[in-house]
C-alpha atoms as a PDB file:
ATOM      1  CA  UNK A   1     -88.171 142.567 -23.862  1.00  0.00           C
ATOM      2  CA  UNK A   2     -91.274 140.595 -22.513  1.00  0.00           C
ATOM      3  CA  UNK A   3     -94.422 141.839 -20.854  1.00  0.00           C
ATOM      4  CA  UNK A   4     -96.812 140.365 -18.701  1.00  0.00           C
ATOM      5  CA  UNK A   5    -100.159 139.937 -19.741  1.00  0.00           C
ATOM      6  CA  UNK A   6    -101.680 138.940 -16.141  1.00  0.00           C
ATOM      7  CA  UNK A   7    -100.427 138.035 -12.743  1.00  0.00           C
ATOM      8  CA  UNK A   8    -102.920 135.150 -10.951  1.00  0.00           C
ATOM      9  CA  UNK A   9    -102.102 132.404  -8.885  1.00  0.00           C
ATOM     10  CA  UNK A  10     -99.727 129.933  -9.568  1.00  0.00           C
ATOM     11  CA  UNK A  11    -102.047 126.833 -10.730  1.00  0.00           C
ATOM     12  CA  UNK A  12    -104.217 129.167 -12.374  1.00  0.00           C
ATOM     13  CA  UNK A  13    -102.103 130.472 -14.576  1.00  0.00           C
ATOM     14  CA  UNK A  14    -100.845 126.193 -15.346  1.00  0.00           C
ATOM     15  CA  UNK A  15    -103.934 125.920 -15.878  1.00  0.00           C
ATOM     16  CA  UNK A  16    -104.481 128.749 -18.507  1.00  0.00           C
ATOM     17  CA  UNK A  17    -100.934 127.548 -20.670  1.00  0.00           C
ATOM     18  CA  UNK A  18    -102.216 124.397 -20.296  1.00  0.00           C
ATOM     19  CA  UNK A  19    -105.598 125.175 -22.276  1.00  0.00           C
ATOM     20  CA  UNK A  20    -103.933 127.738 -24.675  1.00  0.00           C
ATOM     21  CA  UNK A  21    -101.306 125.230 -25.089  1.00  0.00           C
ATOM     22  CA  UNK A  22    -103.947 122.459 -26.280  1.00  0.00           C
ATOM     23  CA  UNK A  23    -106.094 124.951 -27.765  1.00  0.00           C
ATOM     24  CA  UNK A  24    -103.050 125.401 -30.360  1.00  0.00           C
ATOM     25  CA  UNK A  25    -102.130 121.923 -31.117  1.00  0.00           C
ATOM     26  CA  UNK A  26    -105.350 121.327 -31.679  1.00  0.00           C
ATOM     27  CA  UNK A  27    -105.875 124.258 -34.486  1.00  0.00           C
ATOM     28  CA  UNK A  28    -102.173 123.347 -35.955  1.00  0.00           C
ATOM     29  CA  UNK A  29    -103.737 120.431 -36.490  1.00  0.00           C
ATOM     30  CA  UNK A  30    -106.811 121.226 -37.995  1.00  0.00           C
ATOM     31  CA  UNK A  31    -104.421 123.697 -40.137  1.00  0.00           C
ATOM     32  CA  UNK A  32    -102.723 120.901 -41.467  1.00  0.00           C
ATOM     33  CA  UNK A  33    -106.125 119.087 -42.491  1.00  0.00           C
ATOM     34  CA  UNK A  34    -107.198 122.179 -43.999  1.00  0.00           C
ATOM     35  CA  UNK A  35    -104.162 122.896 -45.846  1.00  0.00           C
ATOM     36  CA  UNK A  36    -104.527 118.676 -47.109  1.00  0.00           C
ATOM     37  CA  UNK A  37    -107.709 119.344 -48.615  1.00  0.00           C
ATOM     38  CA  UNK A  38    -107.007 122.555 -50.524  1.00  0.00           C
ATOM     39  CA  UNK A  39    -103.664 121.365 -51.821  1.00  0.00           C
ATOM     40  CA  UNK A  40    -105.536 117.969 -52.478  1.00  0.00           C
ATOM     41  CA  UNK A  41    -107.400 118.960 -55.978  1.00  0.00           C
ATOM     42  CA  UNK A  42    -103.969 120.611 -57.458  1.00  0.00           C
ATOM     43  CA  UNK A  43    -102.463 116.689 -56.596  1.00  0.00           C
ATOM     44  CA  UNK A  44    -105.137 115.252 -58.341  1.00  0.00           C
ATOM     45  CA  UNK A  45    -105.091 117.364 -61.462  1.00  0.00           C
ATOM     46  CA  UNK A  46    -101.615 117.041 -61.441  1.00  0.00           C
ATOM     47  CA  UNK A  47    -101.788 112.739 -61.760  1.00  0.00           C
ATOM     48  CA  UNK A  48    -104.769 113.689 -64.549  1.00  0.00           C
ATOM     49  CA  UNK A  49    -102.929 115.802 -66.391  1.00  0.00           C
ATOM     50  CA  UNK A  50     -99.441 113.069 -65.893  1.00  0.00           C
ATOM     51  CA  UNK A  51    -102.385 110.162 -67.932  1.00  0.00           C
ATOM     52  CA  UNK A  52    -103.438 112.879 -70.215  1.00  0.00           C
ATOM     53  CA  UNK A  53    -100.291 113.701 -71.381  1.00  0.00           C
ATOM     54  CA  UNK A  54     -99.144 110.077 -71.928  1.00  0.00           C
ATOM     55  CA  UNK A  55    -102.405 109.031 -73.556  1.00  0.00           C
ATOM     56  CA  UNK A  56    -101.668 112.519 -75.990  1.00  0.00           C
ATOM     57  CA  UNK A  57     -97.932 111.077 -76.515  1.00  0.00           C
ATOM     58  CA  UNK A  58     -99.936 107.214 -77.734  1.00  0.00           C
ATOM     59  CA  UNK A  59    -101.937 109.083 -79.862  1.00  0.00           C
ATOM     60  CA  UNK A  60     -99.055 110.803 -81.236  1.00  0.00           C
ATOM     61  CA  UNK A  61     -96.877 107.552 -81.948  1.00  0.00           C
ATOM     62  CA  UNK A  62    -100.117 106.079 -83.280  1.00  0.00           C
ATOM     63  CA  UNK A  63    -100.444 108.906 -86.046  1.00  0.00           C
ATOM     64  CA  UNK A  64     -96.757 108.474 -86.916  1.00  0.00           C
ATOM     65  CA  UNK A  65     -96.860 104.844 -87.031  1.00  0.00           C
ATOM     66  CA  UNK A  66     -99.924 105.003 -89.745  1.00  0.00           C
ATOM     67  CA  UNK A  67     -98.085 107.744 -91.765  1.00  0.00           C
ATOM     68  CA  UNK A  68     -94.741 105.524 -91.565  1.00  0.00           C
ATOM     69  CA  UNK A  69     -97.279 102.697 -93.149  1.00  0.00           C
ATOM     70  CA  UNK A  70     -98.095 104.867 -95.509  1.00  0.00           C
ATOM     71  CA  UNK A  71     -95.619 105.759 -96.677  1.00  0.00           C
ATOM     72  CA  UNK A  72     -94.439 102.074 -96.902  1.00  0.00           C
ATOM     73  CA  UNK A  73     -97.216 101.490 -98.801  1.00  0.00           C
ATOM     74  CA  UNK A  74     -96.492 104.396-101.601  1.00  0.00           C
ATOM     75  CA  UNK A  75     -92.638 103.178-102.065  1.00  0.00           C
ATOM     76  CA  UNK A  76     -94.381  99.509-102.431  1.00  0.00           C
ATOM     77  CA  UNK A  77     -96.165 100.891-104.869  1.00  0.00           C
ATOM     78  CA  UNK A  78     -93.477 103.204-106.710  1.00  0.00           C
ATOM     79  CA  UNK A  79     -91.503  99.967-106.581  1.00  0.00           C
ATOM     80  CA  UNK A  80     -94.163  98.117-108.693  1.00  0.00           C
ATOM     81  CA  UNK A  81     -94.481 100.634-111.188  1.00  0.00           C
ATOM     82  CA  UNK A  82     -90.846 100.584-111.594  1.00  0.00           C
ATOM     83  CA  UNK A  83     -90.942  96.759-112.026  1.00  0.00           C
ATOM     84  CA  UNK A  84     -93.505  97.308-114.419  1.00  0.00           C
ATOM     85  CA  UNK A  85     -91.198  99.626-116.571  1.00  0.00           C
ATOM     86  CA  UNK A  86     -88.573  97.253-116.610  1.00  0.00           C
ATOM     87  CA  UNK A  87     -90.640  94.393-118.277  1.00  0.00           C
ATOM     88  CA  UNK A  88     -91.776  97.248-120.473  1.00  0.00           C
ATOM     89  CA  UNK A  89     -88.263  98.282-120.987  1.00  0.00           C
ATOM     90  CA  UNK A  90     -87.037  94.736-121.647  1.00  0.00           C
ATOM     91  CA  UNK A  91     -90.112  94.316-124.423  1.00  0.00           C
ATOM     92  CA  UNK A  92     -89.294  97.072-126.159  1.00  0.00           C
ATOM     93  CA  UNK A  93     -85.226  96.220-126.572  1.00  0.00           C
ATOM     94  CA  UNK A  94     -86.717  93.298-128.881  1.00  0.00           C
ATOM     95  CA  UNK A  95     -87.977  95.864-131.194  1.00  0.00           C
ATOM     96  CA  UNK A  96     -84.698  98.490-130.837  1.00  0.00           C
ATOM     97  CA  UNK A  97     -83.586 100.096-134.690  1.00  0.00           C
ATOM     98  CA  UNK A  98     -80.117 100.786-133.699  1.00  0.00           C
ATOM     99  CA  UNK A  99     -77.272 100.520-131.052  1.00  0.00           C
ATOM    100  CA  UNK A 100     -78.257 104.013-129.693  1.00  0.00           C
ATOM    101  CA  UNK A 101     -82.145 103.235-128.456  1.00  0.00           C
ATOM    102  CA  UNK A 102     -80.982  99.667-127.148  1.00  0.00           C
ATOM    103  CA  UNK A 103     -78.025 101.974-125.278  1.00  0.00           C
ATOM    104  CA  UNK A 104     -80.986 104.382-123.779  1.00  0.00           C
ATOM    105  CA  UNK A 105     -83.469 101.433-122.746  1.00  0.00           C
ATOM    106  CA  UNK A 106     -80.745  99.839-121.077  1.00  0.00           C
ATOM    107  CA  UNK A 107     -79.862 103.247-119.174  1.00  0.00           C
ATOM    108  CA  UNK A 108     -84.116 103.494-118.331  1.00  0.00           C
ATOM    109  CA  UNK A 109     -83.654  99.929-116.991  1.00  0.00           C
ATOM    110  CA  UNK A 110     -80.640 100.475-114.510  1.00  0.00           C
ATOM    111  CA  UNK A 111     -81.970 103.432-113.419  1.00  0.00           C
ATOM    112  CA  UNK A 112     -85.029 101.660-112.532  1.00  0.00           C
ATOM    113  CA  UNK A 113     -83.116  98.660-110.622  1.00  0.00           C
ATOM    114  CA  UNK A 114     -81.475 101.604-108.591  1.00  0.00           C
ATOM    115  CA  UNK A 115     -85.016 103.627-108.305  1.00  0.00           C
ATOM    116  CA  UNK A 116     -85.927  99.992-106.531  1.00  0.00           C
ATOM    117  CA  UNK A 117     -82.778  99.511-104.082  1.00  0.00           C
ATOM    118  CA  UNK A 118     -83.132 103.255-102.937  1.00  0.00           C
ATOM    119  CA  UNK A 119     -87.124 102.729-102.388  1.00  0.00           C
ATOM    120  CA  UNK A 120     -86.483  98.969-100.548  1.00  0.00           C
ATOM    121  CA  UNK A 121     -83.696 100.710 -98.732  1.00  0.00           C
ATOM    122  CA  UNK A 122     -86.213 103.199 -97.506  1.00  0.00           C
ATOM    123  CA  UNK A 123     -88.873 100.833 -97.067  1.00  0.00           C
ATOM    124  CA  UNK A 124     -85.953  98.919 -94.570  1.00  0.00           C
ATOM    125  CA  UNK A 125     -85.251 102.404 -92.830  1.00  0.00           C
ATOM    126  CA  UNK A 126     -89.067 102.644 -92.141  1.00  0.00           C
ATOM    127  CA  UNK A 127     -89.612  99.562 -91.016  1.00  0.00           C
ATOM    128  CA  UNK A 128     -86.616  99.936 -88.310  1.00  0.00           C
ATOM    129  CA  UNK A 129     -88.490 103.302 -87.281  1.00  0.00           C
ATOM    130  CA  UNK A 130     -91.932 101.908 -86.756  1.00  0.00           C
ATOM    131  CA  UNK A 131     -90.637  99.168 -84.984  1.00  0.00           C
ATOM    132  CA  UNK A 132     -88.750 101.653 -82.470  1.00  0.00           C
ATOM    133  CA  UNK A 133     -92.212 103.098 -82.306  1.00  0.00           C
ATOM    134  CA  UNK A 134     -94.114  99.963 -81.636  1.00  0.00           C
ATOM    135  CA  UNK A 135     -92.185  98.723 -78.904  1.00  0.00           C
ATOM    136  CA  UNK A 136     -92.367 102.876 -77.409  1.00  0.00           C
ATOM    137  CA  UNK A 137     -95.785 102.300 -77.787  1.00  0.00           C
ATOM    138  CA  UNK A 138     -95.772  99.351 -75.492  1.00  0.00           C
ATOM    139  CA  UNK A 139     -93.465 101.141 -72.886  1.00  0.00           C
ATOM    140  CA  UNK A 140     -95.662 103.902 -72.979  1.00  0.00           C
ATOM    141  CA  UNK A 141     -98.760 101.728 -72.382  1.00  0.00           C
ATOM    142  CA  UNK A 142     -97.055  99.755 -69.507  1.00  0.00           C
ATOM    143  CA  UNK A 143     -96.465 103.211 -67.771  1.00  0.00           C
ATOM    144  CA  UNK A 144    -100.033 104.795 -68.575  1.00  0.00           C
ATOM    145  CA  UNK A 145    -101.150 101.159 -66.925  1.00  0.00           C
ATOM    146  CA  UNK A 146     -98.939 101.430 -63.733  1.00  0.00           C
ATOM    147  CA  UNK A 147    -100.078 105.260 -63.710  1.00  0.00           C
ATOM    148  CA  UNK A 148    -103.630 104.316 -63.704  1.00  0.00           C
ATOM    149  CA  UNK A 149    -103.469 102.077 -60.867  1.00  0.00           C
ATOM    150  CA  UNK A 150    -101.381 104.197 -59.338  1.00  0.00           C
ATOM    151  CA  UNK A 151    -103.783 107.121 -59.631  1.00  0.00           C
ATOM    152  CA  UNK A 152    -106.641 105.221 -58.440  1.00  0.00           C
ATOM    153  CA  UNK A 153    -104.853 103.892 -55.272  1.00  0.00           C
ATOM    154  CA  UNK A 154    -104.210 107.428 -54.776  1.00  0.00           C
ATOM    155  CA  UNK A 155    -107.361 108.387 -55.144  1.00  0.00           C
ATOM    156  CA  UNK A 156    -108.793 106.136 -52.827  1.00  0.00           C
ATOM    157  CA  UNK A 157    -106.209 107.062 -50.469  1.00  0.00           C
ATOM    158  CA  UNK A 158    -107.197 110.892 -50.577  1.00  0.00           C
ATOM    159  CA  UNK A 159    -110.289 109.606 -50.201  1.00  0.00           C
ATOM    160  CA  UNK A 160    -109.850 107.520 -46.826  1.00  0.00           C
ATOM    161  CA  UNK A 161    -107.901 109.957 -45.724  1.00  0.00           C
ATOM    162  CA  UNK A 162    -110.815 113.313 -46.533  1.00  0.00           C
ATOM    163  CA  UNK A 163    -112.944 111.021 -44.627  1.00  0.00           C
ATOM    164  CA  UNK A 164    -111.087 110.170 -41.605  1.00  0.00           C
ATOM    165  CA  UNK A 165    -109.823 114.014 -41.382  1.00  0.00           C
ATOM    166  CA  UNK A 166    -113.593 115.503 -41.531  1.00  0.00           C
ATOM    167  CA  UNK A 167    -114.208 113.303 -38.612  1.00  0.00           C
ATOM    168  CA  UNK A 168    -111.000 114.509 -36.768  1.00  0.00           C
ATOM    169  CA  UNK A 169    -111.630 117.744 -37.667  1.00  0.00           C
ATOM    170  CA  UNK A 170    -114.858 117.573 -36.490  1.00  0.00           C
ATOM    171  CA  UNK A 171    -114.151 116.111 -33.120  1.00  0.00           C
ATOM    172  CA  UNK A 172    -110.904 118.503 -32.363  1.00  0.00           C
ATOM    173  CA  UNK A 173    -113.247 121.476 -32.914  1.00  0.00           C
ATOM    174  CA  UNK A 174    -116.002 120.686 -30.584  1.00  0.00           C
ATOM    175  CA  UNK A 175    -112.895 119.876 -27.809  1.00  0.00           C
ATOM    176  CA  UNK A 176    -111.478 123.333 -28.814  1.00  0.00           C
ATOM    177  CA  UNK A 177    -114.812 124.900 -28.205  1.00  0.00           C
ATOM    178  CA  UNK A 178    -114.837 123.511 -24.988  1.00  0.00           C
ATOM    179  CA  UNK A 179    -111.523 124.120 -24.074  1.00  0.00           C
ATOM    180  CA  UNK A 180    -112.084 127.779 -24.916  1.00  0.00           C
ATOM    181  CA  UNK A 181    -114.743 128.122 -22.576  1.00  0.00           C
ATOM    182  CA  UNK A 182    -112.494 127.473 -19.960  1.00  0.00           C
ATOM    183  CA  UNK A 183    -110.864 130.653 -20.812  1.00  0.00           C
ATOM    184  CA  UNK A 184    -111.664 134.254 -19.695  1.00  0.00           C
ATOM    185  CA  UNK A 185    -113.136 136.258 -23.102  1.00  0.00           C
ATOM    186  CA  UNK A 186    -109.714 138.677 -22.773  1.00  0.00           C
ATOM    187  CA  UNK A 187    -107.073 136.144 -22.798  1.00  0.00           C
ATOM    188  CA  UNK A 188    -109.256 133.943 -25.668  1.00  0.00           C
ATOM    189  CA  UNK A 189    -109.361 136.937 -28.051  1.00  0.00           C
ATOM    190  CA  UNK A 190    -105.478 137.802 -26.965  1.00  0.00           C
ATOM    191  CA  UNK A 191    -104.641 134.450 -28.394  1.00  0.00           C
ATOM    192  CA  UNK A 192    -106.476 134.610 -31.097  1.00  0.00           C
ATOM    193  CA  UNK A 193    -105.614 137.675 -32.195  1.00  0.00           C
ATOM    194  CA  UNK A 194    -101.916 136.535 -31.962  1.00  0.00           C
ATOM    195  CA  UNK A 195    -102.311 133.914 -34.328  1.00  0.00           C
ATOM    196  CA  UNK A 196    -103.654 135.751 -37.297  1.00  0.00           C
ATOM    197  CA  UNK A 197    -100.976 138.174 -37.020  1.00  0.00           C
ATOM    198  CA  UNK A 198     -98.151 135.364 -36.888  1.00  0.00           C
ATOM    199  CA  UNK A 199     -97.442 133.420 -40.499  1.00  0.00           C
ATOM    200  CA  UNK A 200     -97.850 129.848 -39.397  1.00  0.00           C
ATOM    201  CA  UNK A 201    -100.357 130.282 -36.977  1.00  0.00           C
ATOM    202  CA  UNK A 202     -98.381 129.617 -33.601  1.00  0.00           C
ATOM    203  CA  UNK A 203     -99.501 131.530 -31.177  1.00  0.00           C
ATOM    204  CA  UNK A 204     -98.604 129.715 -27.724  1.00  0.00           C
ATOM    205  CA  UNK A 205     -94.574 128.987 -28.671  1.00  0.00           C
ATOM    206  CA  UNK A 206     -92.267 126.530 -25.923  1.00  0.00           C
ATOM    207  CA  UNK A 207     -89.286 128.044 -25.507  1.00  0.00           C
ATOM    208  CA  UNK A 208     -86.221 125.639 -26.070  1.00  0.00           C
ATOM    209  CA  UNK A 209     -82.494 126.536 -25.289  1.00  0.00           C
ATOM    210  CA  UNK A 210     -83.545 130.486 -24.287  1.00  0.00           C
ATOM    211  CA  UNK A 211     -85.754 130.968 -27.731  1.00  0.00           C
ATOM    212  CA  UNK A 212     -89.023 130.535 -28.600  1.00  0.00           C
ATOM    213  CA  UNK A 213     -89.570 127.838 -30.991  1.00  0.00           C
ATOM    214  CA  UNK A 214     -89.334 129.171 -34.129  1.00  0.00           C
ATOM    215  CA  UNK A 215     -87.169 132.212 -33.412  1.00  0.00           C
ATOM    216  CA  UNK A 216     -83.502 133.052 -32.544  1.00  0.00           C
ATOM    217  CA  UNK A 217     -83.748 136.021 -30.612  1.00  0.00           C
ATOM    218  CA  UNK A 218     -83.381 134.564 -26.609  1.00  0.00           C
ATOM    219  CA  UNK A 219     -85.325 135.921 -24.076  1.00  0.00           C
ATOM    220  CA  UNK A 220     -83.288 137.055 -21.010  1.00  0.00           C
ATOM    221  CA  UNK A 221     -82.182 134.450 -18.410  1.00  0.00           C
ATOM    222  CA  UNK A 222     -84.333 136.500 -15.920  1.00  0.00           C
ATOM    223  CA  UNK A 223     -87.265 136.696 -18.096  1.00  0.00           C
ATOM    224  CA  UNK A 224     -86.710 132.530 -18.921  1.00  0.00           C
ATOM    225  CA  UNK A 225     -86.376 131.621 -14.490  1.00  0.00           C
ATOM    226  CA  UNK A 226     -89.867 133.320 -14.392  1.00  0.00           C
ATOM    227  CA  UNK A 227     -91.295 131.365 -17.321  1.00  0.00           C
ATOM    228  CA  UNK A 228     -90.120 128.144 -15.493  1.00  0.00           C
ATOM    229  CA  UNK A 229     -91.266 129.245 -12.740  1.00  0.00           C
ATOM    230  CA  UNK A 230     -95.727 129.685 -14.413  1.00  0.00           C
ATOM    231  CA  UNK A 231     -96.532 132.789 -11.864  1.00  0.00           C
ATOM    232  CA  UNK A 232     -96.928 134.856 -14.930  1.00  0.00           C
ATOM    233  CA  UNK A 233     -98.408 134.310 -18.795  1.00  0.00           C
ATOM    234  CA  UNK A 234     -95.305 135.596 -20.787  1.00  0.00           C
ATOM    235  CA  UNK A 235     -95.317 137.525 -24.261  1.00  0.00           C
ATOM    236  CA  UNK A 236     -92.255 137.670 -26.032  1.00  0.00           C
ATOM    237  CA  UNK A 237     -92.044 141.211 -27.548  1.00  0.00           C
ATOM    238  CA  UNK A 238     -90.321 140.034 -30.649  1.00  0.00           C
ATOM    239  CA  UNK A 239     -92.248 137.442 -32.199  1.00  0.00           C
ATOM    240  CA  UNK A 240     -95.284 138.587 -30.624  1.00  0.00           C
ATOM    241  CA  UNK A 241     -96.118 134.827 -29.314  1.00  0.00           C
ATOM    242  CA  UNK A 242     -97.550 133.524 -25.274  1.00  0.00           C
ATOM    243  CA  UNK A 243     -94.441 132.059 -23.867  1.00  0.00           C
ATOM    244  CA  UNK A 244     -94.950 128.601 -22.495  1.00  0.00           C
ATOM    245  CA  UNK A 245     -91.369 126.328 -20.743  1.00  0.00           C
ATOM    246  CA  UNK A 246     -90.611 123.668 -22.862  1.00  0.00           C
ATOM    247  CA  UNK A 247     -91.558 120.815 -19.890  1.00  0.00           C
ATOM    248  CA  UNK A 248     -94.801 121.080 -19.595  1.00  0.00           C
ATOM    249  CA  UNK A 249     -95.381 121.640 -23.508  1.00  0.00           C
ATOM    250  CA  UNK A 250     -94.124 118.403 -23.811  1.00  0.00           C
ATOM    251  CA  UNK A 251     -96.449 116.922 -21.059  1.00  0.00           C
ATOM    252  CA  UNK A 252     -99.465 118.540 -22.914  1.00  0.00           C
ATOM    253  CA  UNK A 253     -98.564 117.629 -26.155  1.00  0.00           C
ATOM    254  CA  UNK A 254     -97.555 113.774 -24.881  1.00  0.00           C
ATOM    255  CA  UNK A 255    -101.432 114.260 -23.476  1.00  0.00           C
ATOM    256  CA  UNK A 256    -102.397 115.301 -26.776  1.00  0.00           C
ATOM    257  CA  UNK A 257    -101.097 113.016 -28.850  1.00  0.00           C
ATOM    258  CA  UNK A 258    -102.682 109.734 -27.057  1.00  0.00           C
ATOM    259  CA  UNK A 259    -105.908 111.515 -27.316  1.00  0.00           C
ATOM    260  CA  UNK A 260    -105.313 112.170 -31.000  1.00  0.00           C
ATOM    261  CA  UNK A 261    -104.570 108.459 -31.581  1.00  0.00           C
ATOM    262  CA  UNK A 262    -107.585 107.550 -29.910  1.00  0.00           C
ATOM    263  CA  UNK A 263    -110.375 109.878 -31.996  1.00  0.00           C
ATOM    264  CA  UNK A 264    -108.716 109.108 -35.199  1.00  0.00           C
ATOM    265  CA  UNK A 265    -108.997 105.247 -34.815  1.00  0.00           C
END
């Protein structure tokens, strides 16, 4: 079912769905600047927290890659006190009583030559790791570059964009104000009432193929010949919205958009 709101004449009531009509393009469109700048800090934090996490992932490979060198540095080491038990080893088979000391120096010494194959082996392993690392590191540095850049053009962007939206903004309210004015106080407070009960804030819906934009319940091809025919301003009982024919929505909004283009220049 629809109601009427008001009967008037004919060019008075284009006249009224053509204000209402521009009155709500013009405060979707501030909605959508409005909605930019609150979801704008949660986009920056977002690139912040990408750099942070990448300069916490350097840091990381940084630590490992000094332990790794460490650790190199303590086999080095192990390997030069083993070398240094050999030539003790080897001086003390020149002073050996019997067959069964020379036999247990000898076993020190091998043991020793494998104690420094295992520990170079290692030292080869780590080496193979740290390189890995190193060249992760430089990957890693590449991206945090690109991301900076990429952040800052961003920035900038959000920037130019805050400031060109603040002055659209500004403008579009001031020609909503005026275009209210035009309005009786009744049908102003009708609309505006309608679009705080209505999720996404349309309140004056064009009705394409029998449905309001945005629903799929049609209104009645009675109820749709007087729509097209503007003697009437139209509610549509299930969503709640002013009813206005598709046509001359998209003559207003044509309007609209040339006007936008030209403010936001």
């Amino acid at each position: 079912m629809i109601r009427e709101i008001k009967k008037s004449n004919k060019n008075s009531i284009v006249e009224k769905l053509k204000i209402l009509y521009n009155i709500q393009l013009i405060d979707t469109r501030i909605d959508e600047i409005k909605k930019f700048r609150n979801n704008l800090p949660e986009e920056i934090k977002n690139m912040n927290n990408e750099l942070y996490n990448i300069k916490n992932d350097l840091n990381n490979l940084e630590k490992e890659i000094c332990s790794i060198k460490n650790n190199i540095n303590k086999k080095e080491e192990d390997i030069k006190k083993s070398e240094n038990l050999i030539i003790k080893y080897k001086n003390q088979r020149n002073n050996v009583k019997n067959s069964k000391e020379l036999y247990s120096i000898d076993k020190e010494i091998d043991y020793q030559k494998l104690e420094i194959q295992l520990l170079k082996k290692k030292i080869n392993e780590l080496n193979i790791i740290m390189k890995n690392k190193k060249k992760l590191i430089i990957d890693k540095e590449n991206t945090l570059n690109n991301k900076k850049k990429h952040s800052s053009y961003k920035e900038e962007e959000f920037n130019n964009t805050l400031s060109k939206n603040d002055k659209e903004e500004k403008i579009l309210y001031e020609k909503s104000l005026k275009l209210s004015k035009k309005l009786d106080e009744k049908l102003l407070k009708s609309y505006q009432r309608i679009r705080e009960k209505v999720k996404n804030g349309i309140a004056v819906a064009p009705v394409e193929r029998g449905a309001p934009l945005g629903s799929y319940l049609a209104i009645t091809p009675q109820k749709y010949s007087e729509l097209i025919q503007r003697n009437n301003i139209l509610i549509d009982e299930h969503s709640g919205r002013i009813l206005i024919d598709n046509e001359l929505a998209k003559e207003e909004k044509k309007k609209y958009l040339i006007y936008q283009n030209k403010i936001i220049k």
